[in-house]
N, C-alpha and C. Protein backbone atom coordinates (compact mmCIF):
# COMPACT_ATOMS: atom_id res chain seq x y z
N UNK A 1 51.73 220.30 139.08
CA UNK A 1 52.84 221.22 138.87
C UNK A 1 53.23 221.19 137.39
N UNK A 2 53.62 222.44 136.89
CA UNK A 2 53.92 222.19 135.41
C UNK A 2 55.47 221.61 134.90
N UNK A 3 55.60 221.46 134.52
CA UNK A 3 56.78 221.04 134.22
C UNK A 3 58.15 221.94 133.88
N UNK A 4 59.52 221.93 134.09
CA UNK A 4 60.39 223.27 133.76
C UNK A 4 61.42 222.88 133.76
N UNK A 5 62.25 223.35 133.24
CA UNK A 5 63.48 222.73 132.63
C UNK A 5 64.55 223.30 134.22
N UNK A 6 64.77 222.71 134.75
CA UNK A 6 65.68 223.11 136.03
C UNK A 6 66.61 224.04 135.85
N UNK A 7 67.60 223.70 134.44
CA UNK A 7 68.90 224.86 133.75
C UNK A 7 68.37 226.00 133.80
N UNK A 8 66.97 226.91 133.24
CA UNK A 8 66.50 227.78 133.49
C UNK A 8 66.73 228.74 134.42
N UNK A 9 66.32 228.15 135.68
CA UNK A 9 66.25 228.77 136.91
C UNK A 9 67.01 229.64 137.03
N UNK A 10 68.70 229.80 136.97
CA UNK A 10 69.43 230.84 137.51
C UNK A 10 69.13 231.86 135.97
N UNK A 11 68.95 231.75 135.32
CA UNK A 11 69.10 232.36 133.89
C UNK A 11 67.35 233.38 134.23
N UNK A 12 66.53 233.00 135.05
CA UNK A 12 65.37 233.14 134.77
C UNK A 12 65.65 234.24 136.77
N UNK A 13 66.21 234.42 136.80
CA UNK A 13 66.72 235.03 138.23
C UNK A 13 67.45 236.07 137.19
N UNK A 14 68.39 236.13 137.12
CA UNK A 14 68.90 236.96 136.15
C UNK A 14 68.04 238.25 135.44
N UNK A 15 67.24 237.51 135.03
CA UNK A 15 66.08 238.23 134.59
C UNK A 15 65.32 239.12 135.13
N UNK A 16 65.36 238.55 136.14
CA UNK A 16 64.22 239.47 137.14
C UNK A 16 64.63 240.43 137.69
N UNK A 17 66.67 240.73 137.76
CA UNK A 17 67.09 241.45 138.39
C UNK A 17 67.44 242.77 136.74
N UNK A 18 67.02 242.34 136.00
CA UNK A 18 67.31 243.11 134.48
C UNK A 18 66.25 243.19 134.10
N UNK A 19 64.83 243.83 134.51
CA UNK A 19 63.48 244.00 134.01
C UNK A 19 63.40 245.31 133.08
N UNK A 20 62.76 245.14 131.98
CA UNK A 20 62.14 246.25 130.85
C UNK A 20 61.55 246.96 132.03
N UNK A 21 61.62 248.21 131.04
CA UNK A 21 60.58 249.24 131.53
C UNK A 21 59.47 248.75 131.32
N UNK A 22 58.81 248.65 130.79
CA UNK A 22 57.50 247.70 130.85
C UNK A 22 56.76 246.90 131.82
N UNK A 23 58.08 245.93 131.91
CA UNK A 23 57.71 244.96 132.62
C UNK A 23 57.46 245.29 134.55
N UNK A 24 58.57 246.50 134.70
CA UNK A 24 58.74 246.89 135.74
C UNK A 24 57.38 248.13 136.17
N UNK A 25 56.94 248.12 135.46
CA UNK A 25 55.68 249.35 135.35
C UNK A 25 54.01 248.01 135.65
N UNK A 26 54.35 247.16 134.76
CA UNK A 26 53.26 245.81 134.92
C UNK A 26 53.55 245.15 136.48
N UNK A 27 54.67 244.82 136.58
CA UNK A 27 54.85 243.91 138.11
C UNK A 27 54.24 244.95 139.28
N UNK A 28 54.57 245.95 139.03
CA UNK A 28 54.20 247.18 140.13
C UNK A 28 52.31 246.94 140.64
N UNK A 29 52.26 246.53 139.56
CA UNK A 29 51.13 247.14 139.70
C UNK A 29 49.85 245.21 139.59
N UNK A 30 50.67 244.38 139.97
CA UNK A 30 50.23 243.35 139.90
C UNK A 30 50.96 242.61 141.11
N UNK A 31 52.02 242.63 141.38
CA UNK A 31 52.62 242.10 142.42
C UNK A 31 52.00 242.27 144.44
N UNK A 32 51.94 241.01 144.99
CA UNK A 32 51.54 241.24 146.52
C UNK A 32 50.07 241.41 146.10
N UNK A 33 49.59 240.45 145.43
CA UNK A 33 48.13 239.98 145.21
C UNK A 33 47.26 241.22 145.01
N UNK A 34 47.48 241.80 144.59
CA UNK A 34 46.80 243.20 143.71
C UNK A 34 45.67 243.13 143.25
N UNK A 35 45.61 242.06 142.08
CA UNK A 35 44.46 241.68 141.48
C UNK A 35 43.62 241.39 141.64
N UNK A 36 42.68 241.02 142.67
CA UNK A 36 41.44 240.25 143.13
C UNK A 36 42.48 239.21 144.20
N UNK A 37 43.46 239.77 144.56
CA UNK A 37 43.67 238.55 145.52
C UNK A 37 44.74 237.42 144.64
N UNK A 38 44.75 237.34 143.59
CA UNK A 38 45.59 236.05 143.14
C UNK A 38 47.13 236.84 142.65
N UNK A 39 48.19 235.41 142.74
CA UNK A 39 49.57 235.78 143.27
C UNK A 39 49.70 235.72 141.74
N UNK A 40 50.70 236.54 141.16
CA UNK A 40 51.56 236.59 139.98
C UNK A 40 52.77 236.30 140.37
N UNK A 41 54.01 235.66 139.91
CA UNK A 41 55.47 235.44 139.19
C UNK A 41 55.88 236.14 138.40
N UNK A 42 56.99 236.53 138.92
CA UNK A 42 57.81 236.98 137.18
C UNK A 42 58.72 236.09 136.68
N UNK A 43 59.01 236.23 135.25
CA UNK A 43 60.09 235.67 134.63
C UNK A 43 60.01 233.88 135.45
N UNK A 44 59.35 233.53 135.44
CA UNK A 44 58.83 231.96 135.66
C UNK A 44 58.96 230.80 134.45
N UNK A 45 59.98 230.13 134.77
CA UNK A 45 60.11 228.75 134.00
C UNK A 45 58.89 227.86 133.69
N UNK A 46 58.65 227.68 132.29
CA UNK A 46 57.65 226.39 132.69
C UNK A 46 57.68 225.52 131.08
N UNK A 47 58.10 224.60 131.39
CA UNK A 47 58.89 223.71 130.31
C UNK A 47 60.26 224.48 129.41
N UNK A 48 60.31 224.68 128.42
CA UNK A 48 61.52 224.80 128.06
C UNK A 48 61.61 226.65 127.99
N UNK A 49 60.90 227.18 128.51
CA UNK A 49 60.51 228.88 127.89
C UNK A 49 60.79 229.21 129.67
N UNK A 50 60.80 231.01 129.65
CA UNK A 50 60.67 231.34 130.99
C UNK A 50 59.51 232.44 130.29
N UNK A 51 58.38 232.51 130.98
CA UNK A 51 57.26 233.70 130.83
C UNK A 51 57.27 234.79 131.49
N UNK A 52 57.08 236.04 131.05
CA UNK A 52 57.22 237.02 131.74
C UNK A 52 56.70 237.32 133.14
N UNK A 53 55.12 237.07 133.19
CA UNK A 53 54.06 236.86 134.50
C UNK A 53 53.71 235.39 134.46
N UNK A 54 53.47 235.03 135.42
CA UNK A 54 52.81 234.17 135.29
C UNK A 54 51.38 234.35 136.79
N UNK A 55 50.09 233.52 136.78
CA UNK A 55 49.29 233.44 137.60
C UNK A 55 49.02 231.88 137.46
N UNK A 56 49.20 231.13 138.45
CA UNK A 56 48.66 229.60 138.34
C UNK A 56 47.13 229.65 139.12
N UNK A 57 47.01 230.04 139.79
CA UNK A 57 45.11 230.14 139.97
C UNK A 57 44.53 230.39 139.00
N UNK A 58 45.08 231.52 138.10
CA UNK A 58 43.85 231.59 136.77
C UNK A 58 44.19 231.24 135.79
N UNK A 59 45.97 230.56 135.73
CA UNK A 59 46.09 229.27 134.96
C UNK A 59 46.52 230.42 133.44
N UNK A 60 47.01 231.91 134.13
CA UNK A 60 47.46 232.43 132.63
C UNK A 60 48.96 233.16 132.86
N UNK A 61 49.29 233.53 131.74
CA UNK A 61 50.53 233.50 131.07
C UNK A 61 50.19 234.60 130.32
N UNK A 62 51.01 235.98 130.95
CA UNK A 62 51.09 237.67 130.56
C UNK A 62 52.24 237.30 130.17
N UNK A 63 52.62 238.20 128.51
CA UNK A 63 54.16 238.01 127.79
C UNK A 63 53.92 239.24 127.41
N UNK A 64 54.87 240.28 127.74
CA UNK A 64 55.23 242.08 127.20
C UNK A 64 56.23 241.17 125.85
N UNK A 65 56.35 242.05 124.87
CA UNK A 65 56.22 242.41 123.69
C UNK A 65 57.38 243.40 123.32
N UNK A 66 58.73 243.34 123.07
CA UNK A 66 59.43 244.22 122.01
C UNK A 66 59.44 244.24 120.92
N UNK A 67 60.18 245.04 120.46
CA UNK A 67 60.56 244.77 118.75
C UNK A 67 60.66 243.75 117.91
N UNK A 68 61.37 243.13 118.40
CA UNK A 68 61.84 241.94 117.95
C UNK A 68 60.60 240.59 118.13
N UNK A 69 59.31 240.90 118.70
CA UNK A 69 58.44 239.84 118.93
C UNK A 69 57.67 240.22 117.26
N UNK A 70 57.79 241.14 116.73
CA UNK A 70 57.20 241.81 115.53
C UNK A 70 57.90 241.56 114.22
N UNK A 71 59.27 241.12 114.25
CA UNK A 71 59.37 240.17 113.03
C UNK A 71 59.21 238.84 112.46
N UNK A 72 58.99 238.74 111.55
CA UNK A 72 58.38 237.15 110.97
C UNK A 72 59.04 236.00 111.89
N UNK A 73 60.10 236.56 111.91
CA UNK A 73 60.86 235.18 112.95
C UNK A 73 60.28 235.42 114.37
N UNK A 74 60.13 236.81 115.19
CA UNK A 74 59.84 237.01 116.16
C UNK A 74 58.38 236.13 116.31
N UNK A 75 57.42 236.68 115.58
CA UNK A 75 55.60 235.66 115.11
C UNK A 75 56.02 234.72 114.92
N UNK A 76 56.62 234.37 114.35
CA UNK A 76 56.44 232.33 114.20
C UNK A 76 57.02 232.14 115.64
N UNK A 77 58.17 232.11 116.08
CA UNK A 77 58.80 232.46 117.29
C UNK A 77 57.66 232.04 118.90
N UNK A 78 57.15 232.97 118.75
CA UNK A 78 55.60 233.36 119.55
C UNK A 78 54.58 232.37 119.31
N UNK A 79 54.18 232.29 118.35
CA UNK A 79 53.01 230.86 117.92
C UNK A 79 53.23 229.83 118.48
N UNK A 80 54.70 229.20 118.32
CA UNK A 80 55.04 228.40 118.47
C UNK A 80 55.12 228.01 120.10
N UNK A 81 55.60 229.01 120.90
CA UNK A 81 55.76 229.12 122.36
C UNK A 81 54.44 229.28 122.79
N UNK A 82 53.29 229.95 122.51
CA UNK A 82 51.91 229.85 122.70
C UNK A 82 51.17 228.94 122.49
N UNK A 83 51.73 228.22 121.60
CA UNK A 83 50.72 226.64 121.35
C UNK A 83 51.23 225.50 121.99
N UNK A 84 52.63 225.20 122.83
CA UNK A 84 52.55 224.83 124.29
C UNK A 84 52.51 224.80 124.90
N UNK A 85 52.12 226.58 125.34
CA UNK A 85 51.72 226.84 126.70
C UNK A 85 50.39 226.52 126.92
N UNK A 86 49.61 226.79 125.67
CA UNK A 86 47.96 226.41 125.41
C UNK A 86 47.55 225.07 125.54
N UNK A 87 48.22 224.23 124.97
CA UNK A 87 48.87 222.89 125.11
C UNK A 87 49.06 222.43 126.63
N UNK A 88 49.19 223.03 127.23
CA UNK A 88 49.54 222.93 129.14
C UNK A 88 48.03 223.56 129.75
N UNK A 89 47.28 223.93 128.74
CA UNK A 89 45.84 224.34 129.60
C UNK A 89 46.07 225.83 130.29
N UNK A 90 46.56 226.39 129.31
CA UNK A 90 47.10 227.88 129.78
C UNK A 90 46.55 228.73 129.01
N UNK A 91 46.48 230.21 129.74
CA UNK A 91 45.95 230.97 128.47
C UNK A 91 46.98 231.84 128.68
N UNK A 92 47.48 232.54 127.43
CA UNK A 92 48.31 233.67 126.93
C UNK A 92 47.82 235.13 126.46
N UNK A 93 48.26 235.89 127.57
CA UNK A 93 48.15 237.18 127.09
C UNK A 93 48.89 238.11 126.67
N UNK A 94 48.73 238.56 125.19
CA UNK A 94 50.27 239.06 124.99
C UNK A 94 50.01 240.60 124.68
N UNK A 95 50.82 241.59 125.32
CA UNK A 95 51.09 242.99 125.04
C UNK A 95 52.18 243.61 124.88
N UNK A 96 51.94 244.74 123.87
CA UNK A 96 53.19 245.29 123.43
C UNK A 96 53.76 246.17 124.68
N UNK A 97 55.00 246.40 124.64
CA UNK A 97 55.71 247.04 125.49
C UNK A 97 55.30 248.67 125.51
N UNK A 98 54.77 249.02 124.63
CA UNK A 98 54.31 250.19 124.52
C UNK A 98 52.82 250.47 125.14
N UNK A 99 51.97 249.62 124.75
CA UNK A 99 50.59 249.39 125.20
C UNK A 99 50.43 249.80 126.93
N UNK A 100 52.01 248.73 127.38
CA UNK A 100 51.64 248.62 129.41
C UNK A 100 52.21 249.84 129.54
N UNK A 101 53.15 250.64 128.81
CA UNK A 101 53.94 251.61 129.52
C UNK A 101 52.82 252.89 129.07
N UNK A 102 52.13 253.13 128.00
CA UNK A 102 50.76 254.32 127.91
C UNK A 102 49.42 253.79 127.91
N UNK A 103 49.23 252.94 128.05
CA UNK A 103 48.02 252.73 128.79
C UNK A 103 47.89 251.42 129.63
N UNK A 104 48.50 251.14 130.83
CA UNK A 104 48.78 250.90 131.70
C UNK A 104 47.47 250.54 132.04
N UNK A 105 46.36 251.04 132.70
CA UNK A 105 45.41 250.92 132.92
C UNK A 105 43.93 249.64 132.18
N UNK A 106 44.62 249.97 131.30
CA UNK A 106 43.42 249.28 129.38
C UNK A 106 44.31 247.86 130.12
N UNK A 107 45.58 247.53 130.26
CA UNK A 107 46.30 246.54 130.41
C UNK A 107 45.71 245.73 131.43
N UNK A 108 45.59 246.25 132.84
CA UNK A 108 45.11 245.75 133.79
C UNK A 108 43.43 245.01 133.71
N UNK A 109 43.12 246.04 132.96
CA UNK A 109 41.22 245.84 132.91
C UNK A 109 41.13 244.03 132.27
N UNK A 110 42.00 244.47 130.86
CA UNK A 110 42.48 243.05 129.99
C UNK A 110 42.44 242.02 130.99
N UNK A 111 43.53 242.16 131.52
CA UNK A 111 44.22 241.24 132.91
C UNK A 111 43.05 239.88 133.97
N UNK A 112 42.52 241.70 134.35
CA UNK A 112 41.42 241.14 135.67
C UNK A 112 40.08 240.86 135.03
N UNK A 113 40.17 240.83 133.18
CA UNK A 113 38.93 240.21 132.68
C UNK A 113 39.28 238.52 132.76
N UNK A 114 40.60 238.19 132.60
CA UNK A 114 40.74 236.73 132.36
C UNK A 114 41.51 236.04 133.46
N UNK A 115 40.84 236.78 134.92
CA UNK A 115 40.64 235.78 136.64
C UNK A 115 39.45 235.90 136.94
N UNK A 116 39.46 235.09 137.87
CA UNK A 116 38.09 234.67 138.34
C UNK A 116 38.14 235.36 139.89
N UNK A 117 37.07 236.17 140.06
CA UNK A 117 36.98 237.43 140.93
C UNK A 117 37.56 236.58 142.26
């Protein structure tokens, strides 16, 4: 089990009931084992961060992308949260909020390249 900061939890509920357009366009279409069969999470705690998707069978970590992930503070920001999730034997996939909401499709292909059928 990975590890997660317990305080999270209601904050990371919260979340799920306040989803981006984005994000709500991605869960649709990934949620109730969609993918080849394996379960996704949203907004999932795991050490001190909450991740947008998560999949523990294929052991990855989908993060949508605003504005604010695009300034210098936002990138260092990101590196930094990616190199302990990587650090946990995880892989990170990150897309812009724009990317899932017009090509939606390119997103998924991404997706179901990095599970195991």
């Amino acid at each position: 089990m990975l590890p997660y900061n317990k305080e999270l939890k209601q904050f990371s509920q919260k979340l799920r009931k306040n989803m981006t357009d984005a994000e709500r366009r991605l869960w649709s279409r990934i949620r109730g084992k969609q993918l080849n069969g394996h379960q996704f999470y949203r907004q999932k705690p795991i050490g001190e961060y909450i991740v947008d998707f998560y999949c523990a069978e294929a052991k990855l970590v989908i993060e949508l992308d605003g504005g604010q992930h695009y300034s210098e503070e936002g990138m260092e920001m990101d590196k930094i949260r990616d190199g302990y999730l990587q650090g946990l034997g995880l892989q990170v996939l990150r897309f812009s909020n724009r990317d899932v909401l017009a090509q939606t499709d390119s997103v998924l292909e991404k997706i179901m390249s990095c599970i195991p059928l």
